[in-house]
C-alpha atoms as a PDB file:
ATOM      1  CA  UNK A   1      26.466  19.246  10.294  1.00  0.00           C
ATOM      2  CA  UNK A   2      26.032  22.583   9.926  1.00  0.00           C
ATOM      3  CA  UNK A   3      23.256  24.916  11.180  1.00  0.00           C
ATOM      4  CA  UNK A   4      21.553  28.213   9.652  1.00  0.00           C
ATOM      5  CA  UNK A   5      20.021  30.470  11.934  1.00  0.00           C
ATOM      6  CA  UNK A   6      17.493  32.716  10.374  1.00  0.00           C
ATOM      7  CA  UNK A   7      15.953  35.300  12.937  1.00  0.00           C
ATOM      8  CA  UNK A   8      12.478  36.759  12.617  1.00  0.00           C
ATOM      9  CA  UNK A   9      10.972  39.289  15.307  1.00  0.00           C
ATOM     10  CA  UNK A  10       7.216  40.087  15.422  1.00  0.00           C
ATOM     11  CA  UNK A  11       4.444  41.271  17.344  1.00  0.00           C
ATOM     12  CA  UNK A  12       1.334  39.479  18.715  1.00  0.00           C
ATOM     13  CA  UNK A  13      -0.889  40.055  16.204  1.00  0.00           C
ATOM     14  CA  UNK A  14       1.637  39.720  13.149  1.00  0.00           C
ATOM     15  CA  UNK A  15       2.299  36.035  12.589  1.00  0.00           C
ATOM     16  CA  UNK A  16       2.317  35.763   9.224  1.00  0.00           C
ATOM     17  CA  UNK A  17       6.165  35.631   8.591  1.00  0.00           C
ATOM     18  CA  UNK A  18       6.760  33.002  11.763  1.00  0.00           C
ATOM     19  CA  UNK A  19       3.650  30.894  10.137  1.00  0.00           C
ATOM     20  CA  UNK A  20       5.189  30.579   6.331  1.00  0.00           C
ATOM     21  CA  UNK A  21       7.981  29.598   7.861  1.00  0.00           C
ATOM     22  CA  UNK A  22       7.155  27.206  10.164  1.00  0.00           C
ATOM     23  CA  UNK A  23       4.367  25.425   6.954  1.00  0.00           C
ATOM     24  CA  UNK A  24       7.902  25.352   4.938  1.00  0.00           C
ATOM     25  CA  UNK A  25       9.709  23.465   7.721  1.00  0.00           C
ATOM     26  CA  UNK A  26       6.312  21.096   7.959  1.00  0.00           C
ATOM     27  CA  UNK A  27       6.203  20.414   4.097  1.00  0.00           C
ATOM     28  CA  UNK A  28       9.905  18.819   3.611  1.00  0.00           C
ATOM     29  CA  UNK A  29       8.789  16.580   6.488  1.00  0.00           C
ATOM     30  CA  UNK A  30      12.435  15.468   7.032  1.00  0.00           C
ATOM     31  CA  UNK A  31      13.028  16.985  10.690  1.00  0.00           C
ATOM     32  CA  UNK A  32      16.130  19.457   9.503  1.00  0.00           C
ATOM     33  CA  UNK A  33      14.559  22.131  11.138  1.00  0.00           C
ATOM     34  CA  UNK A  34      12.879  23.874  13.820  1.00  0.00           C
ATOM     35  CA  UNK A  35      11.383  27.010  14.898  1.00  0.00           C
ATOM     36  CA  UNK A  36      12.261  29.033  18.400  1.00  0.00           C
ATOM     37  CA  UNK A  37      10.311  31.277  19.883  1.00  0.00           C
ATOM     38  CA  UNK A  38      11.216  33.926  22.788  1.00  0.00           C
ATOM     39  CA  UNK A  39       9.659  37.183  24.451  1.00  0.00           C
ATOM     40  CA  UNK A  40      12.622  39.967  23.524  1.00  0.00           C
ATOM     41  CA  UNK A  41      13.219  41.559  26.780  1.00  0.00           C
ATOM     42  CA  UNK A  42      15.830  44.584  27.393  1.00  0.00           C
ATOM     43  CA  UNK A  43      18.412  43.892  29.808  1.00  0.00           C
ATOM     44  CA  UNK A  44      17.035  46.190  31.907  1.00  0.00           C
ATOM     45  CA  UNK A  45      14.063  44.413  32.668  1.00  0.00           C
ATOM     46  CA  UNK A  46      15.595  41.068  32.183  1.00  0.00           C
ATOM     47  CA  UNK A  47      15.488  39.282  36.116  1.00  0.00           C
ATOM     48  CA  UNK A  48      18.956  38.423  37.312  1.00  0.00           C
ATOM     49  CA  UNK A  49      19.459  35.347  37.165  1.00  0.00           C
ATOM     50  CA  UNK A  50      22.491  33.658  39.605  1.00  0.00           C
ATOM     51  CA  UNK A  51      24.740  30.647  37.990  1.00  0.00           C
ATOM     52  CA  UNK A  52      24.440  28.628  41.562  1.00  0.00           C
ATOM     53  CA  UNK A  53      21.075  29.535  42.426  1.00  0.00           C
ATOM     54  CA  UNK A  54      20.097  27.960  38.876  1.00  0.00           C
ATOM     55  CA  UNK A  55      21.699  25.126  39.387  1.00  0.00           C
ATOM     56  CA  UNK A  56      20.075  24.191  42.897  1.00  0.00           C
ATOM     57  CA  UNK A  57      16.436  25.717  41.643  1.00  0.00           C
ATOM     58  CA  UNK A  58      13.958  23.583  40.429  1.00  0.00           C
ATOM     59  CA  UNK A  59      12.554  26.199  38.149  1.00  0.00           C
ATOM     60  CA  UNK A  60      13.043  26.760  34.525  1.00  0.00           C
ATOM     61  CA  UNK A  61      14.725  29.970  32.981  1.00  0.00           C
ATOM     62  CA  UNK A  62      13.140  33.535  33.642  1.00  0.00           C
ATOM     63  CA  UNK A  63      12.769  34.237  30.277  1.00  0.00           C
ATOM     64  CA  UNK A  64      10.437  31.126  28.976  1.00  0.00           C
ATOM     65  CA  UNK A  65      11.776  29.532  25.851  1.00  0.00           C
ATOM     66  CA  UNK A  66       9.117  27.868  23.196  1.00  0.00           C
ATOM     67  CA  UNK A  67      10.099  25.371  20.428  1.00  0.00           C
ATOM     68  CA  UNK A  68       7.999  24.173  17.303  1.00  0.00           C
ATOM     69  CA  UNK A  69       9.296  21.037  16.049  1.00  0.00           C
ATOM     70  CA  UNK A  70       7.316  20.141  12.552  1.00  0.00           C
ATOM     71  CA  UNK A  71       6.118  16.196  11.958  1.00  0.00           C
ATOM     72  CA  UNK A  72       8.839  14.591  10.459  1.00  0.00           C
ATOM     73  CA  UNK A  73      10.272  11.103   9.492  1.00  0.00           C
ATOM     74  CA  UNK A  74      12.429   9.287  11.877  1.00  0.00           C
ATOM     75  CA  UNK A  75      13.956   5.615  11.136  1.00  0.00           C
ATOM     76  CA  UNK A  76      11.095   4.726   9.067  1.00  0.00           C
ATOM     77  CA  UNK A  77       8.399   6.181  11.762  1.00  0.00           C
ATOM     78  CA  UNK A  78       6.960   9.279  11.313  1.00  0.00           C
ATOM     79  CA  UNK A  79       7.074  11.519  14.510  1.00  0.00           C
ATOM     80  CA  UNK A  80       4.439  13.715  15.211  1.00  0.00           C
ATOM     81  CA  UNK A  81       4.947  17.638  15.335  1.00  0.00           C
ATOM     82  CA  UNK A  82       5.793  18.907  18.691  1.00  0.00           C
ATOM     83  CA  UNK A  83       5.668  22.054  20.454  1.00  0.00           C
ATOM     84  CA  UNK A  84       8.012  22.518  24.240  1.00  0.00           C
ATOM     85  CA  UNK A  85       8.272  25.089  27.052  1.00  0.00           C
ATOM     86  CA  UNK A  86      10.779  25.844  28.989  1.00  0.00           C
ATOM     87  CA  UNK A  87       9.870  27.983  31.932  1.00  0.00           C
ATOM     88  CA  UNK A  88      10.061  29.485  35.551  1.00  0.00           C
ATOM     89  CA  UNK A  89       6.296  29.124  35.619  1.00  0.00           C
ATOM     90  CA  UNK A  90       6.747  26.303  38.361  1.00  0.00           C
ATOM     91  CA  UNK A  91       5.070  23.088  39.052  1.00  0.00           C
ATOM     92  CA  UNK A  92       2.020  22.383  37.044  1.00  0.00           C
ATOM     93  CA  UNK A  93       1.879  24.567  34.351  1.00  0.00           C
ATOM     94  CA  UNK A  94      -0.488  23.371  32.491  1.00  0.00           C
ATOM     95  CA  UNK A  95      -3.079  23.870  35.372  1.00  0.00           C
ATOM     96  CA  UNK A  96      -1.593  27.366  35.783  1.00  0.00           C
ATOM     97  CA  UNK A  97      -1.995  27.979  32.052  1.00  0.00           C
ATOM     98  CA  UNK A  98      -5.548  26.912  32.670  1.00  0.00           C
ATOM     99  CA  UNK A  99      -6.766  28.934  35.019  1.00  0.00           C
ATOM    100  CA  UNK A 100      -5.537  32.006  33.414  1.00  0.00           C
ATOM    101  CA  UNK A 101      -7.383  31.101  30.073  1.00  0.00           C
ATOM    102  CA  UNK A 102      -4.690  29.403  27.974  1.00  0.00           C
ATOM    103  CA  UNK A 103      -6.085  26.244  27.250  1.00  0.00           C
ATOM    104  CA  UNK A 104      -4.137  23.598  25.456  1.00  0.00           C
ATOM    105  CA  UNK A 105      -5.846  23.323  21.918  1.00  0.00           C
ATOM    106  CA  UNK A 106      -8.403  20.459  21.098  1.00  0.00           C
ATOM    107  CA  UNK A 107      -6.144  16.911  20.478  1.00  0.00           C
ATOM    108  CA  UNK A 108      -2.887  17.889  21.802  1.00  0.00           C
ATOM    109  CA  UNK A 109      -1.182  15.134  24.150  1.00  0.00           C
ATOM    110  CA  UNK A 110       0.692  16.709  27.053  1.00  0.00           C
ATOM    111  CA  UNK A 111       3.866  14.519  27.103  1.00  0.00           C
ATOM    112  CA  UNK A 112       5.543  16.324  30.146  1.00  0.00           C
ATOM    113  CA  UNK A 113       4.974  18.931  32.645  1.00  0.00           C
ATOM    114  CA  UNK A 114       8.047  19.097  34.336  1.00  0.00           C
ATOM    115  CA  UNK A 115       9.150  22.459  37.081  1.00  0.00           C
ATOM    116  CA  UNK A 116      12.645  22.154  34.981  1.00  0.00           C
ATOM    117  CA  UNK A 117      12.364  20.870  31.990  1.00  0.00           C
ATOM    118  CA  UNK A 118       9.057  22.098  31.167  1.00  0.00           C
ATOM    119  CA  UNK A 119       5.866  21.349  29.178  1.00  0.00           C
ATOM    120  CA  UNK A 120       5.954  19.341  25.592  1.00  0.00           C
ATOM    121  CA  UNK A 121       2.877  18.652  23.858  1.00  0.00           C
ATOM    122  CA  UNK A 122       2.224  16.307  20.539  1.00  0.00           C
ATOM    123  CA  UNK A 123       0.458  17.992  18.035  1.00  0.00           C
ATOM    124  CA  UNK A 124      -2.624  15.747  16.384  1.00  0.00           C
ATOM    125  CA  UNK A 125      -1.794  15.180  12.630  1.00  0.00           C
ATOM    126  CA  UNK A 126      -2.653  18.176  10.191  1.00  0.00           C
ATOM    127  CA  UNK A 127      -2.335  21.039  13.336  1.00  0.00           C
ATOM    128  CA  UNK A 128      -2.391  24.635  12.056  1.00  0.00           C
ATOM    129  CA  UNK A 129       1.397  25.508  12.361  1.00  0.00           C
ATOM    130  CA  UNK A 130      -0.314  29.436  14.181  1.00  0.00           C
ATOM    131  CA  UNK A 131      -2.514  27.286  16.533  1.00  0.00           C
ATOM    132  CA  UNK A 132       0.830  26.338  17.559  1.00  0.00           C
ATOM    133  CA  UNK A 133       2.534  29.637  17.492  1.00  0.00           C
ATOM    134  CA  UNK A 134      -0.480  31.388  19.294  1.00  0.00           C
ATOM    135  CA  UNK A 135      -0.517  29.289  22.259  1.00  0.00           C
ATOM    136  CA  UNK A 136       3.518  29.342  22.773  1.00  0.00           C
ATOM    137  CA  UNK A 137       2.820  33.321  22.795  1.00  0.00           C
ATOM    138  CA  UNK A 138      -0.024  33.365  24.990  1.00  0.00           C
ATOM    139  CA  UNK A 139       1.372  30.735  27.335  1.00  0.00           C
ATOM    140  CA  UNK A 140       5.135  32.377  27.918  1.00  0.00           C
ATOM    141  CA  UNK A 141       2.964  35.939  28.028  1.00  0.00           C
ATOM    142  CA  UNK A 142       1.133  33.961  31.202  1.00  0.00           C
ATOM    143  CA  UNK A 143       4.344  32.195  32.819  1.00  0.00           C
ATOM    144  CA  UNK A 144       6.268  34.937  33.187  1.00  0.00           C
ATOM    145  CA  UNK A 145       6.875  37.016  36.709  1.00  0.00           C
ATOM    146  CA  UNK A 146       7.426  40.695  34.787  1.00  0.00           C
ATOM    147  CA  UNK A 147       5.918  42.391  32.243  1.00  0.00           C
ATOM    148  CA  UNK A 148       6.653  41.872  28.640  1.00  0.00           C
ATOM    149  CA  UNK A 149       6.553  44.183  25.885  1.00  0.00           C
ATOM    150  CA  UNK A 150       4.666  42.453  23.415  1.00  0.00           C
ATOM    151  CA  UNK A 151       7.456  41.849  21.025  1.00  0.00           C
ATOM    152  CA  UNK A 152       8.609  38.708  19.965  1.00  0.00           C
ATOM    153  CA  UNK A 153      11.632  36.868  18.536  1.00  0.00           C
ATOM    154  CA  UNK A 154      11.508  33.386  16.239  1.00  0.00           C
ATOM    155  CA  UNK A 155      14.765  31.721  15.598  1.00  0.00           C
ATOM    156  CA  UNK A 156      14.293  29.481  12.372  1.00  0.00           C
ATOM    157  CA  UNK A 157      17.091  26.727  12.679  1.00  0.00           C
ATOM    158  CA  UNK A 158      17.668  24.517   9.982  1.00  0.00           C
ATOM    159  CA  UNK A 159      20.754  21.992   8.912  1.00  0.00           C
ATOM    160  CA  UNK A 160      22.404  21.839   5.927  1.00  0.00           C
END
């Protein structure tokens, strides 16, 4: 199975693009694709990040990784849309998120919040795919230990 990779970059307040893409994924409702999301950092301001000390830290990547996963059917059983975070944020970072004013939208289910594997949320039925993609931005903008510059990168992945 083969997969297309279709990148869009964008800023903060230009989600337009991202959104029509991610309501296209969400009307075949069959689960071939999903939507990546990523600060772009320069190498230059990208942390270093060692091979070993990854593998004996508890803590997520440096540079957080978001996924938007639409609603889709799965053996009969629809699964709800989904929305993950991978992150060096550490342990709790939903409370984190909190306290700095990203608040997890009205009828999401936290499924996990993890220090390695991260948060993952269930999205209620009928979500607004940019509710979605606003609070991936605004959460990775808060987990992150150096500053970003405010440009973004989506990776649309979808199987033929």
């Amino acid at each position: 199975m083969a997969l297309d990779k279709r990148p869009i970059r964008f800023e903060r307040l230009a989600l337009e693009e991202v959104v029509h893409e991610m309501l296209t994924l969400a009307a075949r409702g069959d689960g071939s694709g999903w939507i990546n999301v990523q600060p772009l950092v320069a190498d230059e301001d990208r942390p270093p990040e060692s091979p070993i000390f990854k593998l004996f830290t508890a803590k997520g990547p440096a540079v957080p990784l978001g996924t938007w996963v639409p609603g889709h059917h799965y053996r009969d059983k629809w699964q709800p849309a989904s929305v993950g975070l991978q992150h060096a944020g550490g342990r709790h970072a939903a409370k984190l998120l909190e306290e700095r004013g990203v608040a997890e939208p009205d009828g999401w289910n936290r499924r996990q919040d993890h220090i390695k594997r991260g948060l993952v949320y269930e999205l209620p039925e009928g979500q607004d795919p940019r509710v979605a993609l606003e609070f991936l931005v605004d959460a990775m903008a808060n987990l992150v230990e150096f500053p970003l510059s405010g440009r973004w990168q989506a990776m649309v992945l979808t199987q033929r």
